[in-house]
Protein backbone atom coordinates (compact mmCIF):
# COMPACT_ATOMS: atom_id res chain seq x y z
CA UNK A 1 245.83 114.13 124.11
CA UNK A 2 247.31 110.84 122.64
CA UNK A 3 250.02 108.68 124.00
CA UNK A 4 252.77 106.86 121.98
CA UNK A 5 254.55 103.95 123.91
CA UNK A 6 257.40 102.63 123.45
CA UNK A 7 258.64 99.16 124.55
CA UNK A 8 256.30 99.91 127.52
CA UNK A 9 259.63 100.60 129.85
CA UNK A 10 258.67 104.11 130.59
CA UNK A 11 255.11 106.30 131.19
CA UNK A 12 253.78 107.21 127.69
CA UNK A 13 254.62 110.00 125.81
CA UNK A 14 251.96 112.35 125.81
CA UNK A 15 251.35 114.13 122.73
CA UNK A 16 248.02 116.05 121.07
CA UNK A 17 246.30 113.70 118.79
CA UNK A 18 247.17 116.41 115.34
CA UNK A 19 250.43 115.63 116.16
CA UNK A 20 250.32 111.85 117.18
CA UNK A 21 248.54 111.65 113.53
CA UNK A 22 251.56 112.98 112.00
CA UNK A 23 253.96 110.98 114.45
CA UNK A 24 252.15 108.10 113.03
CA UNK A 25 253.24 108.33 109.90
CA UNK A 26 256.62 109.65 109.95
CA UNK A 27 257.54 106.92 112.08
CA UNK A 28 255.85 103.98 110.42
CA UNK A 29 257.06 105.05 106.84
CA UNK A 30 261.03 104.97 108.81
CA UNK A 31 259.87 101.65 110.71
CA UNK A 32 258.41 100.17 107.34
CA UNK A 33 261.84 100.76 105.56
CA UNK A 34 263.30 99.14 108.22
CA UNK A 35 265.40 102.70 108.99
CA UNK A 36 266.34 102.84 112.87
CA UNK A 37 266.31 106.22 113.96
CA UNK A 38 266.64 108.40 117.60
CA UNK A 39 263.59 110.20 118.84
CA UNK A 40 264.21 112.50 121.90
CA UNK A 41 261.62 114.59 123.78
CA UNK A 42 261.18 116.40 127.03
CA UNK A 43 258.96 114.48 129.42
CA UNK A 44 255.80 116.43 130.95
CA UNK A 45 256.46 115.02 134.48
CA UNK A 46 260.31 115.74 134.42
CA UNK A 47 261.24 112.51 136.01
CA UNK A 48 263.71 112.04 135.30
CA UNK A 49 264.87 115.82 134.44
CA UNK A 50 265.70 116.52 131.22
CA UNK A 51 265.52 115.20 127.68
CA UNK A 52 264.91 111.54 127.21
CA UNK A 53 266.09 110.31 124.10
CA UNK A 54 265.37 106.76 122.69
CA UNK A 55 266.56 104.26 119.75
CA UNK A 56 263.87 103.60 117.54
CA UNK A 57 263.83 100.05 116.21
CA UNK A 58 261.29 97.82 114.06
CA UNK A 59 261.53 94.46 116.45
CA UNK A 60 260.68 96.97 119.87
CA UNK A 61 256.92 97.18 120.50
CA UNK A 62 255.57 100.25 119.84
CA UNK A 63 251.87 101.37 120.45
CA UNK A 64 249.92 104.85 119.72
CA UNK A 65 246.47 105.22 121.49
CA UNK A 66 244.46 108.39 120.33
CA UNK A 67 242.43 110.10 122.67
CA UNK A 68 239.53 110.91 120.11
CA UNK A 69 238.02 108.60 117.74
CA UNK A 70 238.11 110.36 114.32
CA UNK A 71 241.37 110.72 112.73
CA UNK A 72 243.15 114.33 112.62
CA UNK A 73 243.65 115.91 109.34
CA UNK A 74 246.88 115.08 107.97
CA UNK A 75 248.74 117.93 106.31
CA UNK A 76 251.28 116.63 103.95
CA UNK A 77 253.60 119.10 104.00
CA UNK A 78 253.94 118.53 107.55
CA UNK A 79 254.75 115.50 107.05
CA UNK A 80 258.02 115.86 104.39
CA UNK A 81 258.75 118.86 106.27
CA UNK A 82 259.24 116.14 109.54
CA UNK A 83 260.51 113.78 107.36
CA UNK A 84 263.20 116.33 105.77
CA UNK A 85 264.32 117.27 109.12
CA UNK A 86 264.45 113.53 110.58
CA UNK A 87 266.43 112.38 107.70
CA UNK A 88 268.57 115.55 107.81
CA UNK A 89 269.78 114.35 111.46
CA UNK A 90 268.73 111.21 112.14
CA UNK A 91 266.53 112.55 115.08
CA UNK A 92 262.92 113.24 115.31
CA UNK A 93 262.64 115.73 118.29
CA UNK A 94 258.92 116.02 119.49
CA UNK A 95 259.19 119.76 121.02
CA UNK A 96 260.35 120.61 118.23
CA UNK A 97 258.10 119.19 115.67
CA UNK A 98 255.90 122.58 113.93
């Protein structure tokens, strides 16, 4: 189980390094292009309660630790499928994410 953190205000978002992979690149390739975007998911602790959703921005710090050492295999149609949907709302919703 990774984490992704984001401007280090909050506990990191835990997610399963497969996916984290994925996260990786959907969300540099936006970041690189210089394309804000939303990202909402539901926190494992829920503290607060509820969805958290957050603005993501190139200038806020944003680190992804992987748990394991070798890198997941990256399918790419996961990744346009991701992409498709992000671009389609403008929201990349983690518990959602196939």
């Amino acid at each position: 189980m990774g984490k992704l953190e984001y401007n280090s205000s909050r506990p990191a978002i835990e997610v399963d390094d497969g996916t984290l992979a994925h996260l990786k690149i959907v969300i540099g390739t936006k970041l690189r292009r210089h394309e804000s975007f939303m990202m909402t998911w539901l926190p494992e602790d829920k503290e607060p309660a509820g969805r958290l959703t957050v603005w993501m921005h190139p200038a806020i710090p944003l680190v992804i630790a992987f748990d394991d050492s070798r890198m997941p295999a990256i399918d790419p149609k996961r990744i346009e499928t991701m992409m498709e949907n992000l671009n389609a709302r403008g929201e990349l919703v983690l518990d959602q994410l196939g």
